[in-house]
PDB file of N, CA and C in Angstrom:
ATOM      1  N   UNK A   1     -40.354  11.139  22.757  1.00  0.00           N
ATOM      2  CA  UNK A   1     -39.061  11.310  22.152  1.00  0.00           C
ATOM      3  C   UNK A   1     -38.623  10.035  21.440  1.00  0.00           C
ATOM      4  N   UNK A   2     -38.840   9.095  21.730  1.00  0.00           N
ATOM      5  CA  UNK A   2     -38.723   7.735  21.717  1.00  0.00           C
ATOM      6  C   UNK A   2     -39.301   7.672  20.315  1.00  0.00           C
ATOM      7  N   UNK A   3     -40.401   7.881  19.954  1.00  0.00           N
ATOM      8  CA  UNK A   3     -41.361   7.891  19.093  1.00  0.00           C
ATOM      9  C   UNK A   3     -40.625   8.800  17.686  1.00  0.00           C
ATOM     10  N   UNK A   4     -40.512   9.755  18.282  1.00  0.00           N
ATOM     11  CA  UNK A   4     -39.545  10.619  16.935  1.00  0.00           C
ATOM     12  C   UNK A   4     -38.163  10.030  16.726  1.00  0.00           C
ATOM     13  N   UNK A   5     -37.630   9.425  17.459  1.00  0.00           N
ATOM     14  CA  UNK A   5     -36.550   8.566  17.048  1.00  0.00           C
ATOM     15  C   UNK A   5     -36.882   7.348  16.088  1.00  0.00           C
ATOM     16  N   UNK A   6     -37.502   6.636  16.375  1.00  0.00           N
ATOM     17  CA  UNK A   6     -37.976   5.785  15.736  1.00  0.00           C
ATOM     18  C   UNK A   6     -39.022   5.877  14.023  1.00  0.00           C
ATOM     19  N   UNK A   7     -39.920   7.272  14.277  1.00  0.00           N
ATOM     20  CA  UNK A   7     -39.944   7.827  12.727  1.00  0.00           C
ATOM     21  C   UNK A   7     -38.798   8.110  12.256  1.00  0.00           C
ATOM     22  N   UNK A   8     -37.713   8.789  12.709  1.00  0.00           N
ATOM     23  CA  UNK A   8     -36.448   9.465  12.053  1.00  0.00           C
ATOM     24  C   UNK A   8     -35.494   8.449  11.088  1.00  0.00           C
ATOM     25  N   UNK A   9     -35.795   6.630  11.990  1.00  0.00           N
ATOM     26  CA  UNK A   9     -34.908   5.419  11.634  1.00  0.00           C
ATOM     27  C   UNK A   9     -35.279   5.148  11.030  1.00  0.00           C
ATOM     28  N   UNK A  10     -36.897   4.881  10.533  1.00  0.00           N
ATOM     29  CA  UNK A  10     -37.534   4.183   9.870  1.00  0.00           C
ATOM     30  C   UNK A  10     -37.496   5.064   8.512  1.00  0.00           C
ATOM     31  N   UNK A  11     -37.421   6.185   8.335  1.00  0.00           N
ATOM     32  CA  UNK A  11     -37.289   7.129   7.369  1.00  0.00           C
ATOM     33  C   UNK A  11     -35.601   7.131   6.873  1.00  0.00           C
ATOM     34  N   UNK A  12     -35.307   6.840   7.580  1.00  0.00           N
ATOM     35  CA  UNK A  12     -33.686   6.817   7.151  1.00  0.00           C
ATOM     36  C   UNK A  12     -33.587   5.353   6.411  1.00  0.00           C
ATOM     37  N   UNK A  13     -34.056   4.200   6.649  1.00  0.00           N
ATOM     38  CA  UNK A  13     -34.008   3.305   6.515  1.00  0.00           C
ATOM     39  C   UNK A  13     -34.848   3.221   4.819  1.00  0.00           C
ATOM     40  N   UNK A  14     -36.282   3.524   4.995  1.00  0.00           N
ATOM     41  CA  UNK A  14     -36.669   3.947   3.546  1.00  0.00           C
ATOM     42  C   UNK A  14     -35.782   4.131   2.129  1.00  0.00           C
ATOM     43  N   UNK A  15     -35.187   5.742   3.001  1.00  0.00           N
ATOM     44  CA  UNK A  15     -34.534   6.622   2.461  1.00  0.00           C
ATOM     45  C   UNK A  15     -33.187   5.960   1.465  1.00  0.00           C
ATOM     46  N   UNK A  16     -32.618   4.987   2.197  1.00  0.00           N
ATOM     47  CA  UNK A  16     -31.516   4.345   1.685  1.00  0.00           C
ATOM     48  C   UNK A  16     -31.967   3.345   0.812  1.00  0.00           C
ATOM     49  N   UNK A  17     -32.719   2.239   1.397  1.00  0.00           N
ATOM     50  CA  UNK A  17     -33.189   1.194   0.298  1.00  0.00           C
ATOM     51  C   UNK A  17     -33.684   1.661  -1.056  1.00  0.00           C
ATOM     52  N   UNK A  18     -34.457   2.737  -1.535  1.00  0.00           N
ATOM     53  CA  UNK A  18     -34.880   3.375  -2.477  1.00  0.00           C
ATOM     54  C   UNK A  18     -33.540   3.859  -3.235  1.00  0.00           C
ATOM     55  N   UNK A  19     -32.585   3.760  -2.727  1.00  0.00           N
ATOM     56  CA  UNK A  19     -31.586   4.530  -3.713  1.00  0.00           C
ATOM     57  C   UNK A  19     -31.002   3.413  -4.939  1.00  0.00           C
ATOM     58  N   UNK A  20     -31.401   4.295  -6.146  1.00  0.00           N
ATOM     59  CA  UNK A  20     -30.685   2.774  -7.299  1.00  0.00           C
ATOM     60  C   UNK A  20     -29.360   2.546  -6.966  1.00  0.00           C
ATOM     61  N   UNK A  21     -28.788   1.096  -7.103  1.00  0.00           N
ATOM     62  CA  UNK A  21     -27.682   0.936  -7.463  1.00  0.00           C
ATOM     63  C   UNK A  21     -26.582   1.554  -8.614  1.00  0.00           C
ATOM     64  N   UNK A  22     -25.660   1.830  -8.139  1.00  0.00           N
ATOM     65  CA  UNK A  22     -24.086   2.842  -8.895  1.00  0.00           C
ATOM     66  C   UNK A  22     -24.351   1.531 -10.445  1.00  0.00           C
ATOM     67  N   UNK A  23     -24.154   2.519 -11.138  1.00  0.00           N
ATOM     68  CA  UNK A  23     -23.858   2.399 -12.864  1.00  0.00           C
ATOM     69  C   UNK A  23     -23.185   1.405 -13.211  1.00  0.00           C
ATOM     70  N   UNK A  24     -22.647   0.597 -13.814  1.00  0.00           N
ATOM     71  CA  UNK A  24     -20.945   0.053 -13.995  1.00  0.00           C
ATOM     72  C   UNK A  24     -20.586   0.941 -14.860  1.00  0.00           C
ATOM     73  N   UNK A  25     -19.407   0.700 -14.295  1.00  0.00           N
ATOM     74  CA  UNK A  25     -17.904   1.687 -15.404  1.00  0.00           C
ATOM     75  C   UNK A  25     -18.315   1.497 -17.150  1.00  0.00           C
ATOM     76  N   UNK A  26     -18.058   2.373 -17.718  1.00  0.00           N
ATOM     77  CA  UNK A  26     -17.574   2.102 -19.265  1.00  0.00           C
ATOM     78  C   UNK A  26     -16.672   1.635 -19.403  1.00  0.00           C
ATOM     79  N   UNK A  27     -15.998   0.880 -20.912  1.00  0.00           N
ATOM     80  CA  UNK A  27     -15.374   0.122 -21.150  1.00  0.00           C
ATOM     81  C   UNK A  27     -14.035   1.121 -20.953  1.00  0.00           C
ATOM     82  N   UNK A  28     -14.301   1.949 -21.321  1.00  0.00           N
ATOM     83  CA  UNK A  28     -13.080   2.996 -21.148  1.00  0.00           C
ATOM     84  C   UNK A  28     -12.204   3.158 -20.172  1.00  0.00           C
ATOM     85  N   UNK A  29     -13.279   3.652 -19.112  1.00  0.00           N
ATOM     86  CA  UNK A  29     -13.019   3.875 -18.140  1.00  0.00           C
ATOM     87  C   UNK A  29     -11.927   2.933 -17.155  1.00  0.00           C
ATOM     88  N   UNK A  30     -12.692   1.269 -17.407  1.00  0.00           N
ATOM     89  CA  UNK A  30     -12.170   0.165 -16.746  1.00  0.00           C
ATOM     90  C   UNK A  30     -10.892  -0.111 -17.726  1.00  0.00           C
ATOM     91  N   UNK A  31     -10.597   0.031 -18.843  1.00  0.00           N
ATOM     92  CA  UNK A  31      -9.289  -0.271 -19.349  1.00  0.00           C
ATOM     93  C   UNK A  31      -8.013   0.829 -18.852  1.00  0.00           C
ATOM     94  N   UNK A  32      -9.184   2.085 -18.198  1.00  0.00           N
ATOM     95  CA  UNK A  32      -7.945   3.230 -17.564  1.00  0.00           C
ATOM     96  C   UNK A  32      -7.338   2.386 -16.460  1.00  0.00           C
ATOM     97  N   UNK A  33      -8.356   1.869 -15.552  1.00  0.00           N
ATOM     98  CA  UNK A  33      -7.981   1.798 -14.535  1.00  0.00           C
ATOM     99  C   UNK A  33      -6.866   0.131 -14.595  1.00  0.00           C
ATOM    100  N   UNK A  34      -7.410  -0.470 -15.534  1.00  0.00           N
ATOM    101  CA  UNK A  34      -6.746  -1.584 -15.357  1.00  0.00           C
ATOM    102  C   UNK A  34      -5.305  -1.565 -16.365  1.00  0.00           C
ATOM    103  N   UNK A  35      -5.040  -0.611 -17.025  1.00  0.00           N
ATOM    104  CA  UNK A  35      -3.704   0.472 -17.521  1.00  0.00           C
ATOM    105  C   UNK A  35      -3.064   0.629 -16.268  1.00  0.00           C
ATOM    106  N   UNK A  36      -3.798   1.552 -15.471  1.00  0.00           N
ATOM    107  CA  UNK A  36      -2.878   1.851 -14.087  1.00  0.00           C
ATOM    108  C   UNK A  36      -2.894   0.627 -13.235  1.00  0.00           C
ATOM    109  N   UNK A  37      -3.537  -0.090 -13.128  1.00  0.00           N
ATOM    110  CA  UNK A  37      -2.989  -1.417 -12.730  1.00  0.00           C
ATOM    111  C   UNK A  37      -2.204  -1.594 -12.511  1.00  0.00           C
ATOM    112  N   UNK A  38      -1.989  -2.401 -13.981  1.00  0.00           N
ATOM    113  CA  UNK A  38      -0.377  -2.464 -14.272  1.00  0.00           C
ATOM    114  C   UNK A  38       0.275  -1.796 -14.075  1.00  0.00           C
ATOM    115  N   UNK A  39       0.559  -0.511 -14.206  1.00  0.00           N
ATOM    116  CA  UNK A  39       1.505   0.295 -13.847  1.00  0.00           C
ATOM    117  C   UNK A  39       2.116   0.011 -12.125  1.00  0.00           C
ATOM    118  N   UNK A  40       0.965   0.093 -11.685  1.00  0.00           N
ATOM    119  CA  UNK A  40       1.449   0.396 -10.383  1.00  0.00           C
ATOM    120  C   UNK A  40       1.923  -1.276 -10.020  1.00  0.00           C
ATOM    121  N   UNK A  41       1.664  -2.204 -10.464  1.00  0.00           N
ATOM    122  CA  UNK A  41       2.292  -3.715 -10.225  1.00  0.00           C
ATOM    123  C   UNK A  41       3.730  -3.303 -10.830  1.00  0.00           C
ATOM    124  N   UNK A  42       3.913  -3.033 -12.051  1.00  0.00           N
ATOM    125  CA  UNK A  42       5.142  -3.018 -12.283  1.00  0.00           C
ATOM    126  C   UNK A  42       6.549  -1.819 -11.510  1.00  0.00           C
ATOM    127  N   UNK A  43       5.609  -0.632 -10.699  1.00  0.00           N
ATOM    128  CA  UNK A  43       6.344   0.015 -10.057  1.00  0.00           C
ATOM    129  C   UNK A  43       6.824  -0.720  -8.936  1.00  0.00           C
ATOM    130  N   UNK A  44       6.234  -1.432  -8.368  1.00  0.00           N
ATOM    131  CA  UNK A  44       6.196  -2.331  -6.823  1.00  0.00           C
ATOM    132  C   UNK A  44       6.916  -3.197  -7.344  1.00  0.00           C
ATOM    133  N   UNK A  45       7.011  -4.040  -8.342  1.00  0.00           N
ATOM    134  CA  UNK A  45       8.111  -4.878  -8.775  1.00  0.00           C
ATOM    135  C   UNK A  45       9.931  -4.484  -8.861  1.00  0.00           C
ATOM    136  N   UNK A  46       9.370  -3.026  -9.459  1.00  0.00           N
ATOM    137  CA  UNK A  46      11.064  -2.388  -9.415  1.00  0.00           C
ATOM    138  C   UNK A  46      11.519  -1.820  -8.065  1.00  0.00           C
ATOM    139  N   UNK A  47      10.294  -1.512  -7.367  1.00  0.00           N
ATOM    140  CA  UNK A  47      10.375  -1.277  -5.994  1.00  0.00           C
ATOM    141  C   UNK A  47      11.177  -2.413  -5.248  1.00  0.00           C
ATOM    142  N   UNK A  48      10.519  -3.082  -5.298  1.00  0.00           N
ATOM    143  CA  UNK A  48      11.144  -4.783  -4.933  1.00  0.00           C
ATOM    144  C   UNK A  48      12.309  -5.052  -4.918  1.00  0.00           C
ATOM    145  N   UNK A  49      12.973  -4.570  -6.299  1.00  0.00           N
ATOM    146  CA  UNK A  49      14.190  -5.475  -6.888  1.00  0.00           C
ATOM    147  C   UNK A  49      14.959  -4.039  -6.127  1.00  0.00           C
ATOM    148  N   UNK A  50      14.750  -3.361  -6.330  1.00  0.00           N
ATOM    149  CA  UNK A  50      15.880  -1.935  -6.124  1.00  0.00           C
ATOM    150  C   UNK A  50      15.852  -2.174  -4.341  1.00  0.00           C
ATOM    151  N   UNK A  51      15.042  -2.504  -3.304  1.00  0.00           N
ATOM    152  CA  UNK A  51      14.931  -2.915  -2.058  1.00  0.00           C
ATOM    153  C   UNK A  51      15.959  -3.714  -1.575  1.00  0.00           C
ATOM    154  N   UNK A  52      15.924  -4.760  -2.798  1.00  0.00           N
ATOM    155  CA  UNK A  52      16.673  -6.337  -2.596  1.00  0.00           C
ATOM    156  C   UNK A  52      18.362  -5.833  -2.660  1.00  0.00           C
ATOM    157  N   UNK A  53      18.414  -4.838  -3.806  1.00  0.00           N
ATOM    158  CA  UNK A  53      19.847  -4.650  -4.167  1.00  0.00           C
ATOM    159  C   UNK A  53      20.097  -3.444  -2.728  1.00  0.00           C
ATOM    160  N   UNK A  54      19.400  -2.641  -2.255  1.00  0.00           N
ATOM    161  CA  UNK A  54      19.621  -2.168  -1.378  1.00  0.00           C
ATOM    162  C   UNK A  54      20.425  -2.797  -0.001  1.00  0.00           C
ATOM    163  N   UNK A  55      19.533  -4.015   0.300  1.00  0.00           N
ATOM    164  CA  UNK A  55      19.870  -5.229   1.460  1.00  0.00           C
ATOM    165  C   UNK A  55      21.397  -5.524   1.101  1.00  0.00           C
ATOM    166  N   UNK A  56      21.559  -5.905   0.314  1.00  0.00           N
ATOM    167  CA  UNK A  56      22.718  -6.599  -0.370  1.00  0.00           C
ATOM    168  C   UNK A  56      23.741  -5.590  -0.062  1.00  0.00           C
ATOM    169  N   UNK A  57      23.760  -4.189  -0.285  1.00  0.00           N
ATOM    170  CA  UNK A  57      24.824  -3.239  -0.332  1.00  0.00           C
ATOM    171  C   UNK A  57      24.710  -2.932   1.304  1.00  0.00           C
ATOM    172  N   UNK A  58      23.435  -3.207   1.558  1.00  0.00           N
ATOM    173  CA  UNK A  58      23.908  -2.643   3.388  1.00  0.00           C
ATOM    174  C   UNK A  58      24.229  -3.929   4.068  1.00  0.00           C
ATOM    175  N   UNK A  59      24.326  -5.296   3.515  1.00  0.00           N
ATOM    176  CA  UNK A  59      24.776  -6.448   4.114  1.00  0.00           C
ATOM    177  C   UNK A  59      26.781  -6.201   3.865  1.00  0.00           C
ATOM    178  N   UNK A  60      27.145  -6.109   2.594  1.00  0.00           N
ATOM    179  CA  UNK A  60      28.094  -5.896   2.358  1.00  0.00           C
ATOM    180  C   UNK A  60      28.933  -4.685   3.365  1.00  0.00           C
ATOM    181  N   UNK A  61      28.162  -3.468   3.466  1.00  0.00           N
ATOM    182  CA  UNK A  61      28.773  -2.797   4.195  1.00  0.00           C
ATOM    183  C   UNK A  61      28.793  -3.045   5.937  1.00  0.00           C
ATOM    184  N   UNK A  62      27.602  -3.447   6.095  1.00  0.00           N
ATOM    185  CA  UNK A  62      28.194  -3.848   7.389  1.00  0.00           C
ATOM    186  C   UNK A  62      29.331  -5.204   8.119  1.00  0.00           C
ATOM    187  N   UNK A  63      29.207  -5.987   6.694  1.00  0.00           N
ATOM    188  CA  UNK A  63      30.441  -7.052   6.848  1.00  0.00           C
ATOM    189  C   UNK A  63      31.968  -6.029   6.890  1.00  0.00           C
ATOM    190  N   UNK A  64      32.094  -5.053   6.115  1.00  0.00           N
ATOM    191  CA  UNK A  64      33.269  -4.437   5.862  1.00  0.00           C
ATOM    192  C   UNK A  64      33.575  -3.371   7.019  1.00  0.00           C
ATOM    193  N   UNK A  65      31.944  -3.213   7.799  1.00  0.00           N
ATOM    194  CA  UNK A  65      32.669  -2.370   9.455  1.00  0.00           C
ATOM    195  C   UNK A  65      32.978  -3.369  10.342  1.00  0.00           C
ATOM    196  N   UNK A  66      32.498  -4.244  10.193  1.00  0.00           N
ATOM    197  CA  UNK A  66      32.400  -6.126  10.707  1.00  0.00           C
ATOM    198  C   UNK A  66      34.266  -5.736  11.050  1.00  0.00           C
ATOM    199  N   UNK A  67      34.823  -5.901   9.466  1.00  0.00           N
ATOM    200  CA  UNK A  67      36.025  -6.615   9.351  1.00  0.00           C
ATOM    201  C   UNK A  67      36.767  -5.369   9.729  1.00  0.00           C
ATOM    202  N   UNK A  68      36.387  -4.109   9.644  1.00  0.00           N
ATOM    203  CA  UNK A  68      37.404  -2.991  10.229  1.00  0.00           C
ATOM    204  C   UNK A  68      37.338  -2.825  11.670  1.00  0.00           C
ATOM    205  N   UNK A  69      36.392  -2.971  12.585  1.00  0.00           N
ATOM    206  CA  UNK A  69      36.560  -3.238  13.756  1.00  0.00           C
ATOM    207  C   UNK A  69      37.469  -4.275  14.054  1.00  0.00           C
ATOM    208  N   UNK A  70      37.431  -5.283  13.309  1.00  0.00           N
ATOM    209  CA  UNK A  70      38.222  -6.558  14.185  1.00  0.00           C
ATOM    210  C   UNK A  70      39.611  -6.255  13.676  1.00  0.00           C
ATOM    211  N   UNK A  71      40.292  -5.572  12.867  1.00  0.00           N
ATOM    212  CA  UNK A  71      41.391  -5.367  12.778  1.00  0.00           C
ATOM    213  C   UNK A  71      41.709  -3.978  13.248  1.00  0.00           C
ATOM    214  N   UNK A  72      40.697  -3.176  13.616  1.00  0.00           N
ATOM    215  CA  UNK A  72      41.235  -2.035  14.884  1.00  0.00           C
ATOM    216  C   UNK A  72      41.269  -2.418  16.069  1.00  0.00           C
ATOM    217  N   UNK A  73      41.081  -3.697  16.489  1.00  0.00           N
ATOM    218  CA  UNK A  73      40.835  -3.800  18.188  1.00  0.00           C
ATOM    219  C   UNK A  73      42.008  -4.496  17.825  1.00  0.00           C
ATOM    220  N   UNK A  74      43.013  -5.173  16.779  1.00  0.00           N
ATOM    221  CA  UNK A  74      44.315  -5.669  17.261  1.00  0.00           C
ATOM    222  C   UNK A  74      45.346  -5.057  16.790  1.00  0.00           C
ATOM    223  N   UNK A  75      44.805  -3.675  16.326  1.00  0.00           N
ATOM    224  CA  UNK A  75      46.017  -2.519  15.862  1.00  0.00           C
ATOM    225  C   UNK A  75      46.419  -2.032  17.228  1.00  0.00           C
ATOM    226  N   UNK A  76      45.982  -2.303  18.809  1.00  0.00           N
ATOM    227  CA  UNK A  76      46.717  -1.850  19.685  1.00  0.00           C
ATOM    228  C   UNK A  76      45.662  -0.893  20.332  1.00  0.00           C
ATOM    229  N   UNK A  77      44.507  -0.383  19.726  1.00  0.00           N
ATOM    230  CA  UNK A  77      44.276   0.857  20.678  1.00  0.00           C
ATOM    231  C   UNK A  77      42.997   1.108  21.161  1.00  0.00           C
TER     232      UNK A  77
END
């Protein structure tokens, strides 16, 4: 059994080294992808900034429950 394992590896092993190496891209192709590139850098950038302004509006609002708590705990109740 041992023995048929070991043809099976050695054949697998063959099997793979013999395979040619993948093509390179056409010029085409690689200006698609490096098109979407960019794209997707510049989505993550607006991602970014729209994140940042997000922080900012939930910093603001929680200063303003901040400041309505502290003037309901000396409205008495």
């Amino acid at each position: 059994m041992n023995r048929g394992l070991l043809i099976a590896a050695v054949g697998l092993v063959t099997a793979t080294a013999s395979v040619p190496a993948q093509a390179p891209q056409p010029d085409e192709k690689q200006q698609q992808v490096e098109a979407l590139g960019k794209t997707v850098r510049a989505q993550q950038a607006e991602i970014a900034a729209n994140q940042a302004k997000i922080d900012e509006k939930l910093a603001a609002l929680a200063e303003t429950v901040r400041t309505a708590r502290i003037f309901a705990s000396r409205g008495g109740r």
